[in-house]
C-alpha atoms as a PDB file:
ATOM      1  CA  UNK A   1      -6.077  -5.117  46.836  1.00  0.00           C
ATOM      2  CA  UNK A   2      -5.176  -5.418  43.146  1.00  0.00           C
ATOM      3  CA  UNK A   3      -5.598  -8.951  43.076  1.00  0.00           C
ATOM      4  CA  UNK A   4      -9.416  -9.455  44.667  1.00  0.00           C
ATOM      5  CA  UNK A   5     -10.682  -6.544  43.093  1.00  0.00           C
ATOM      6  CA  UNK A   6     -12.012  -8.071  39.494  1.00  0.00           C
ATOM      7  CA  UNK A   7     -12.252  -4.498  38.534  1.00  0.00           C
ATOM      8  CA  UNK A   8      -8.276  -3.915  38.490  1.00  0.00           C
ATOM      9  CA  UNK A   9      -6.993  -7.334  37.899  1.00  0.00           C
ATOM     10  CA  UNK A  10      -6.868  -7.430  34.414  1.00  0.00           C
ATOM     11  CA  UNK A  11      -3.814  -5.618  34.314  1.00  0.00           C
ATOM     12  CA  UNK A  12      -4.916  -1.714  33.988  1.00  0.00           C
ATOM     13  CA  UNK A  13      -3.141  -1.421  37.552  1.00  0.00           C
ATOM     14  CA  UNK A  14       0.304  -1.697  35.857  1.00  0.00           C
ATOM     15  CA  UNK A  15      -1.060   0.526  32.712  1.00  0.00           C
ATOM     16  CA  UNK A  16      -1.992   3.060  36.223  1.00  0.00           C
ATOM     17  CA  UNK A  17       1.424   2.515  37.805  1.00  0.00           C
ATOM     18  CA  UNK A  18       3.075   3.393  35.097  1.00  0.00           C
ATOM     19  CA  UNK A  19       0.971   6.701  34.791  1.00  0.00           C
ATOM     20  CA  UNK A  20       1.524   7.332  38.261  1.00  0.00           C
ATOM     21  CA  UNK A  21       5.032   7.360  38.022  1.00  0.00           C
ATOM     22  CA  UNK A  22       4.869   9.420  34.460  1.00  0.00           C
ATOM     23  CA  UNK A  23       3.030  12.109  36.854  1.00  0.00           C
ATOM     24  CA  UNK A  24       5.190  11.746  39.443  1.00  0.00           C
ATOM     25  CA  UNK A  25       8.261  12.404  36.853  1.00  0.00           C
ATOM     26  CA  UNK A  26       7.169  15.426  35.031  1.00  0.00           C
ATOM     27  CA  UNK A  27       6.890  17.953  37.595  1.00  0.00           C
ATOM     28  CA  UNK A  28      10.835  17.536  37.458  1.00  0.00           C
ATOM     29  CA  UNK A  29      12.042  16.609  34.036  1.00  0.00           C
ATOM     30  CA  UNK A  30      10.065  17.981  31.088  1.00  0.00           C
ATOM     31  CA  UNK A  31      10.412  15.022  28.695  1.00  0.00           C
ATOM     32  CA  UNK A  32       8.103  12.939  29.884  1.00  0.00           C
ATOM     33  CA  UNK A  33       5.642  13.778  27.536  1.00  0.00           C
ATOM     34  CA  UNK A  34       7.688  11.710  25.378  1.00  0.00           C
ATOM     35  CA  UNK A  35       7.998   9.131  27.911  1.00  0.00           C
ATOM     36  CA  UNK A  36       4.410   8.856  27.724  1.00  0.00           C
ATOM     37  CA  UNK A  37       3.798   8.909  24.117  1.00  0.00           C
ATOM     38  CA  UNK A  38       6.961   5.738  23.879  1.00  0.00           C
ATOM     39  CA  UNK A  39       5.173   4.051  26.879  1.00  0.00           C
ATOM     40  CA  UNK A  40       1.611   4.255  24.503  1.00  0.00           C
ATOM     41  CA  UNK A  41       3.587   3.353  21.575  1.00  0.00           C
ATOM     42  CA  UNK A  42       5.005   0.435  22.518  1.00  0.00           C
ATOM     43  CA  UNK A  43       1.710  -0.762  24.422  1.00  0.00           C
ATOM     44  CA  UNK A  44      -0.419  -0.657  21.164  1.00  0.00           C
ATOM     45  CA  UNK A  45       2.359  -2.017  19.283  1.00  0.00           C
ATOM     46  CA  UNK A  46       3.222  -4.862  21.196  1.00  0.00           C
ATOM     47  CA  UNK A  47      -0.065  -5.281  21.614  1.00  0.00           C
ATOM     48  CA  UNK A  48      -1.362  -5.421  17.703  1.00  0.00           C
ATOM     49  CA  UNK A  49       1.881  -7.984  17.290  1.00  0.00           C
ATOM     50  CA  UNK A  50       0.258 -10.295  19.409  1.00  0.00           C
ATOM     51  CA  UNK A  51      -2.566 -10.257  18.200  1.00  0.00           C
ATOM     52  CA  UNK A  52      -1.307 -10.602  14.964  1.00  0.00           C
ATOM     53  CA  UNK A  53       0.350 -14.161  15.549  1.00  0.00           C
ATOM     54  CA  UNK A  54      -2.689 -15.573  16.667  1.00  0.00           C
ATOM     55  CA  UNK A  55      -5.319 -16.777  13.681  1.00  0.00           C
ATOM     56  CA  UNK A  56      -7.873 -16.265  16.043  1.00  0.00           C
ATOM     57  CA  UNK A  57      -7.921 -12.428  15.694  1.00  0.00           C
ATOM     58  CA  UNK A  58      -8.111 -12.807  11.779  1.00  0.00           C
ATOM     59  CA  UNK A  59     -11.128 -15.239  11.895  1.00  0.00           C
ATOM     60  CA  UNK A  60     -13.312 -12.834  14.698  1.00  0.00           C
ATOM     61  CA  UNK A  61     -13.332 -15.682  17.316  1.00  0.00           C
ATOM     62  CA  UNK A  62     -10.743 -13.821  19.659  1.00  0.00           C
ATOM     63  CA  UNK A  63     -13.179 -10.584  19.399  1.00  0.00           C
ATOM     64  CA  UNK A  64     -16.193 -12.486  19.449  1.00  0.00           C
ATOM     65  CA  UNK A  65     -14.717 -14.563  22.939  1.00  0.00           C
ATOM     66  CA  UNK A  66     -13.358 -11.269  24.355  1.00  0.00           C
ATOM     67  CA  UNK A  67     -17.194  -9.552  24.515  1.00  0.00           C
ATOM     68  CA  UNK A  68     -18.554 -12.609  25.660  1.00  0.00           C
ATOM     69  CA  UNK A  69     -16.688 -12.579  28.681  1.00  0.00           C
ATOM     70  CA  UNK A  70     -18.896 -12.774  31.913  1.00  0.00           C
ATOM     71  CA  UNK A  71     -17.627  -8.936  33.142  1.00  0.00           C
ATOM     72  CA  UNK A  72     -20.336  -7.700  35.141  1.00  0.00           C
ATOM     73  CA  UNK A  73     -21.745  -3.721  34.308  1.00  0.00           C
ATOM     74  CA  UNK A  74     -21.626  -3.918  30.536  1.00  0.00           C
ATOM     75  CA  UNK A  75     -24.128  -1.213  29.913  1.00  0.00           C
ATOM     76  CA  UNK A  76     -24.544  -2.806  26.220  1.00  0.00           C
ATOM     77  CA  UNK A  77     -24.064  -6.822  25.939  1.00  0.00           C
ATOM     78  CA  UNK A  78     -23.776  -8.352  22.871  1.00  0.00           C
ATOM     79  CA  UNK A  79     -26.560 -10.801  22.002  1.00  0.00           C
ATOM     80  CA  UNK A  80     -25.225 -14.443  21.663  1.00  0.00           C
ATOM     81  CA  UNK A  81     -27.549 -14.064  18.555  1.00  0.00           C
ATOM     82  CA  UNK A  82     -24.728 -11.833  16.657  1.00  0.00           C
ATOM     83  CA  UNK A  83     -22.442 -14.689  16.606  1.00  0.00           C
ATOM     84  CA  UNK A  84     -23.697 -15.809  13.502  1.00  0.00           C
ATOM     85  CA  UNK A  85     -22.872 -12.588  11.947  1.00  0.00           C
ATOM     86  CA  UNK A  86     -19.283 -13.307  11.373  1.00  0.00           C
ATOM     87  CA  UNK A  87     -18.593 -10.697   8.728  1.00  0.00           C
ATOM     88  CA  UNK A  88     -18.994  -8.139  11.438  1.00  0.00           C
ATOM     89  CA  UNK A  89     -16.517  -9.778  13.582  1.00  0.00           C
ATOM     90  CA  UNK A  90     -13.714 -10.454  11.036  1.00  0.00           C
ATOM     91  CA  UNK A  91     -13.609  -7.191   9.832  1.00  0.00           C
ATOM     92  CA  UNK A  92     -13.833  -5.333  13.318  1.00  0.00           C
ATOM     93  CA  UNK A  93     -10.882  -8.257  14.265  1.00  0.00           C
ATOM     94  CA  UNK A  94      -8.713  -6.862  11.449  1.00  0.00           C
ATOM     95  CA  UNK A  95      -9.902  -3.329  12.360  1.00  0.00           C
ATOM     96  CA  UNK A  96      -8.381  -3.465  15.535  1.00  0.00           C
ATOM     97  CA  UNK A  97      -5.298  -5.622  14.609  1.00  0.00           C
ATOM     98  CA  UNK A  98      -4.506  -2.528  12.082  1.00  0.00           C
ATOM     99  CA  UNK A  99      -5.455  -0.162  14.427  1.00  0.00           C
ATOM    100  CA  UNK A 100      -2.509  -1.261  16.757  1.00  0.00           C
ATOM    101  CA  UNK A 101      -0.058  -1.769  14.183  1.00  0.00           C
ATOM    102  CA  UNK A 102      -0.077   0.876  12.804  1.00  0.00           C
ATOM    103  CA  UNK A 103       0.085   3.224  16.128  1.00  0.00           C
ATOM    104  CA  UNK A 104       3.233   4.739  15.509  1.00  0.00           C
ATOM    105  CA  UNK A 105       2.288   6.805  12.576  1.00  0.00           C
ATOM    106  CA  UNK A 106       0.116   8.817  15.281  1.00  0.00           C
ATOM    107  CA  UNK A 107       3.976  10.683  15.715  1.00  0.00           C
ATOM    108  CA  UNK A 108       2.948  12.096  12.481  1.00  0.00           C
ATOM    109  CA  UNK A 109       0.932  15.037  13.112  1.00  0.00           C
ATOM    110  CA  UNK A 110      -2.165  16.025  10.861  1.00  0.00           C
ATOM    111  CA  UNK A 111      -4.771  13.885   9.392  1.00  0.00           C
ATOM    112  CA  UNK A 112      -2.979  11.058  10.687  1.00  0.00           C
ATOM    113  CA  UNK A 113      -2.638  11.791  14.536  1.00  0.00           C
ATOM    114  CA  UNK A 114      -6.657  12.729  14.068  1.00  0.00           C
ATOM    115  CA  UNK A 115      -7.555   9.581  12.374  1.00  0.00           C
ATOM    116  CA  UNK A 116      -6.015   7.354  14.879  1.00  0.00           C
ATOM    117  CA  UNK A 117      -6.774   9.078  18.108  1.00  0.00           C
ATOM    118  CA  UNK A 118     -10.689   8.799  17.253  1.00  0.00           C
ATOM    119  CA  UNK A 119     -10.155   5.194  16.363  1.00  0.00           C
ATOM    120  CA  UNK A 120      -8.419   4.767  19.365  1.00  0.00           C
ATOM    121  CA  UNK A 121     -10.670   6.481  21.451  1.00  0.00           C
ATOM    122  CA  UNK A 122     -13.598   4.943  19.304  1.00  0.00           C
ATOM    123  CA  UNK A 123     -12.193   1.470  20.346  1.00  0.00           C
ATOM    124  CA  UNK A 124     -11.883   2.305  24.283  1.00  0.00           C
ATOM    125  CA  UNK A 125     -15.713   3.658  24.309  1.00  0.00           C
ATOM    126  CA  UNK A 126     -16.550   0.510  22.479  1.00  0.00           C
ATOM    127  CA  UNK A 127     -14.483  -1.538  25.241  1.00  0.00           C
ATOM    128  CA  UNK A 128     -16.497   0.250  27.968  1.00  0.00           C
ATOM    129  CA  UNK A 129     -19.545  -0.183  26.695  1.00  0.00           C
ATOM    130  CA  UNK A 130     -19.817  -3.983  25.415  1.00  0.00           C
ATOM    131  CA  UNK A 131     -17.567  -5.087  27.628  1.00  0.00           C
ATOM    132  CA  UNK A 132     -17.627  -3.393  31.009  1.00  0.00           C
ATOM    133  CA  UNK A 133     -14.098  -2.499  31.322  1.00  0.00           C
ATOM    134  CA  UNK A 134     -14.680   1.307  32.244  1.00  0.00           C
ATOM    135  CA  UNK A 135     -11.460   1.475  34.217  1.00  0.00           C
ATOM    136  CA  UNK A 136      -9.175   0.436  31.738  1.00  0.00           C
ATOM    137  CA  UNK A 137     -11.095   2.136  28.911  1.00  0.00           C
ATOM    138  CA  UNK A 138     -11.082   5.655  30.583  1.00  0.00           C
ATOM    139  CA  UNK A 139      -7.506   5.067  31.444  1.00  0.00           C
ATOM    140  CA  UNK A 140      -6.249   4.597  28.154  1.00  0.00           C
ATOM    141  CA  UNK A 141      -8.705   7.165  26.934  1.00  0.00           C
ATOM    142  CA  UNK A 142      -7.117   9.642  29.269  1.00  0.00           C
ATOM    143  CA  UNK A 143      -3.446   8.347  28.538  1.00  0.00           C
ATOM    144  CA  UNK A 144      -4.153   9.426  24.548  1.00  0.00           C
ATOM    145  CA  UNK A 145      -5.383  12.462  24.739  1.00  0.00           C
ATOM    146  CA  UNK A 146      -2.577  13.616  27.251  1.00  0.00           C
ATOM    147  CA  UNK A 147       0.207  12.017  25.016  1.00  0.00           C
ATOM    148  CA  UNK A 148      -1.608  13.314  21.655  1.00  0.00           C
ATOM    149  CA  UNK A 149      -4.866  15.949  22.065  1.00  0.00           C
ATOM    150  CA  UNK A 150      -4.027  18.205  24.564  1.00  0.00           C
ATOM    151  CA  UNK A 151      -0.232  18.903  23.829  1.00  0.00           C
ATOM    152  CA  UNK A 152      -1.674  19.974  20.202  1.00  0.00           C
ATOM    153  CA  UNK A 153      -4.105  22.648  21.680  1.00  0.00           C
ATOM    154  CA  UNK A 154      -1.322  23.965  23.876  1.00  0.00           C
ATOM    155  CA  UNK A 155      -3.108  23.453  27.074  1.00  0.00           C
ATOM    156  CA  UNK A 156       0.201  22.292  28.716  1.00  0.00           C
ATOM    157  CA  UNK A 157       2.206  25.017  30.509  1.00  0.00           C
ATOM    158  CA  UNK A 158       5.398  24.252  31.636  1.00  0.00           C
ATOM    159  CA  UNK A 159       6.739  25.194  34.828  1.00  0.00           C
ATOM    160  CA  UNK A 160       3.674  26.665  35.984  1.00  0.00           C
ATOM    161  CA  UNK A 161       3.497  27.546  39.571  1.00  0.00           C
ATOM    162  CA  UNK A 162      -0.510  28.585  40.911  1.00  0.00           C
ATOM    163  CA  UNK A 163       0.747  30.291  43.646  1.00  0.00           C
ATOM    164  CA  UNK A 164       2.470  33.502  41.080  1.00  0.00           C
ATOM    165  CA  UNK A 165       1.110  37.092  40.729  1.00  0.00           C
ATOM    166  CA  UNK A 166      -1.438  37.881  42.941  1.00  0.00           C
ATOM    167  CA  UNK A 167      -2.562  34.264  44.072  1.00  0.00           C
ATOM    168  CA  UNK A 168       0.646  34.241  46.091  1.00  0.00           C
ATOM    169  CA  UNK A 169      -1.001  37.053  48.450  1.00  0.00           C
ATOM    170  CA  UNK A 170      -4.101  35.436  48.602  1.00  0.00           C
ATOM    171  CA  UNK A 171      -2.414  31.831  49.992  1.00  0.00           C
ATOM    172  CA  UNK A 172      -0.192  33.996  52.041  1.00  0.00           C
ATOM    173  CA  UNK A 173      -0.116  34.092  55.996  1.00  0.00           C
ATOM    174  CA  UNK A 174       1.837  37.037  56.293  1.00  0.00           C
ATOM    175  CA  UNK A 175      -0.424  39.867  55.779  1.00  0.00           C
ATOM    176  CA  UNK A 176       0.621  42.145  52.891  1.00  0.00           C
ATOM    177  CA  UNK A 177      -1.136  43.434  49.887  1.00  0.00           C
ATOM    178  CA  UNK A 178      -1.132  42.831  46.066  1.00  0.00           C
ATOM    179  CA  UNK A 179       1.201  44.345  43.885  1.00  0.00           C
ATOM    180  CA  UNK A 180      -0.183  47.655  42.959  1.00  0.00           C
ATOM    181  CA  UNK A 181      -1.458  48.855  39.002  1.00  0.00           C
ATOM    182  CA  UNK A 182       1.296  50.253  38.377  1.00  0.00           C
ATOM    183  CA  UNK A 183       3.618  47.503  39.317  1.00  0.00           C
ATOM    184  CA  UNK A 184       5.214  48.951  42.650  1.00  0.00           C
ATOM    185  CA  UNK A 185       5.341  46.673  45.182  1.00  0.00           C
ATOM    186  CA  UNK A 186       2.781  47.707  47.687  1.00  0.00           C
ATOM    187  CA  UNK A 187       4.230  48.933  51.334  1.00  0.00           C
ATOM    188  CA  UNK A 188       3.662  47.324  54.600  1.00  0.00           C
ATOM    189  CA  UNK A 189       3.898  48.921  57.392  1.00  0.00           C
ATOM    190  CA  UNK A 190       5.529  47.264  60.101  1.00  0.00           C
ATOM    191  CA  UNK A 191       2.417  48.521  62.609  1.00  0.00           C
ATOM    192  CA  UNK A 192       0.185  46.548  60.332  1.00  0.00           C
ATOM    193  CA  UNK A 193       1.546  43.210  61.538  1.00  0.00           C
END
């Protein structure tokens, strides 16, 4: 499946296996938050190194190639016309090579975890939009804000279990009542049953 769909063979089905087994992990072990936020790490690091060997990223041509790729559903194409502008494309090249390089000082919190995540973010949309990759863009867009966003506004609760308090009586087959106002377990008699 991976393979003949053009849509997932690009490689954001190993970025999505890799997720999958992240979820699949922190139900039982409550690091992997951290796994997730290494896994990200090294991704955007490994990834800005790369790019930073080749002279093509420093010149725009690598950028300029990469959103004139023939991916269909790009709901904003860039104009074979804006080649000639290649002040644009140098400095968004260098934008994006600093961008990834400098991905681990998101650890930092403040300003600096802020600054990056809406570049980040900033550079996924832009990936979606010019280039069509919605799959990969949402992915990673979704990876960084559960590795960076939503830990911060302390949306995570560990160990939480939906069937506690009085949602356990409502998923319940055996027929009993809530817990009363006071706290005192409610009484069930056994005619009831």
């Amino acid at each position: 499946m991976w393979i003949n769909d053009p849509n997932w063979s690009y490689g954001v089905d190993y970025l999505a296996q890799t997720g999958l087994l992240i979820c699949c992990l922190s139900p039982k072990y409550p690091h992997t938050l951290k796994l997730l936020r290494w896994q990200l790490t090294v991704v955007y690091l490994f990834g800005g190194l790369g790019k930073a060997i080749g002279a093509s990223w420093y010149d725009g041509e690598a950028l300029w190639r990469a959103v004139q790729q023939p991916f269909p559903g790009a709901l904003f194409p860039i104009p074979t016309k804006w080649g000639s502008y290649k002040e644009i494309w140098i400095v968004s090249g260098w934008f994006v090579i600093l961008l990834e390089l400098c991905y681990p000082l998101i650890w930092r919190a403040g300003w600096y975890r802020r600054t990056f995540l809406a570049g980040i973010i900033g550079l996924h949309v832009s990936i979606a939009l010019t280039m069509g990759l919605y799959h990969f863009a949402s992915l990673m867009i979704w990876y960084n804000l559960c590795g960076w966003y939503f830990p911060d506004k302390n949306t995570i609760i560990s160990n939480y279990s939906p069937l506690e308090g009085e949602a356990r009586y409502l998923a319940s087959t055996i027929p009993s009542l809530p817990p009363s106002i006071q706290g005192k377990e409610a009484k069930v008699s056994v005619e009831t049953m």
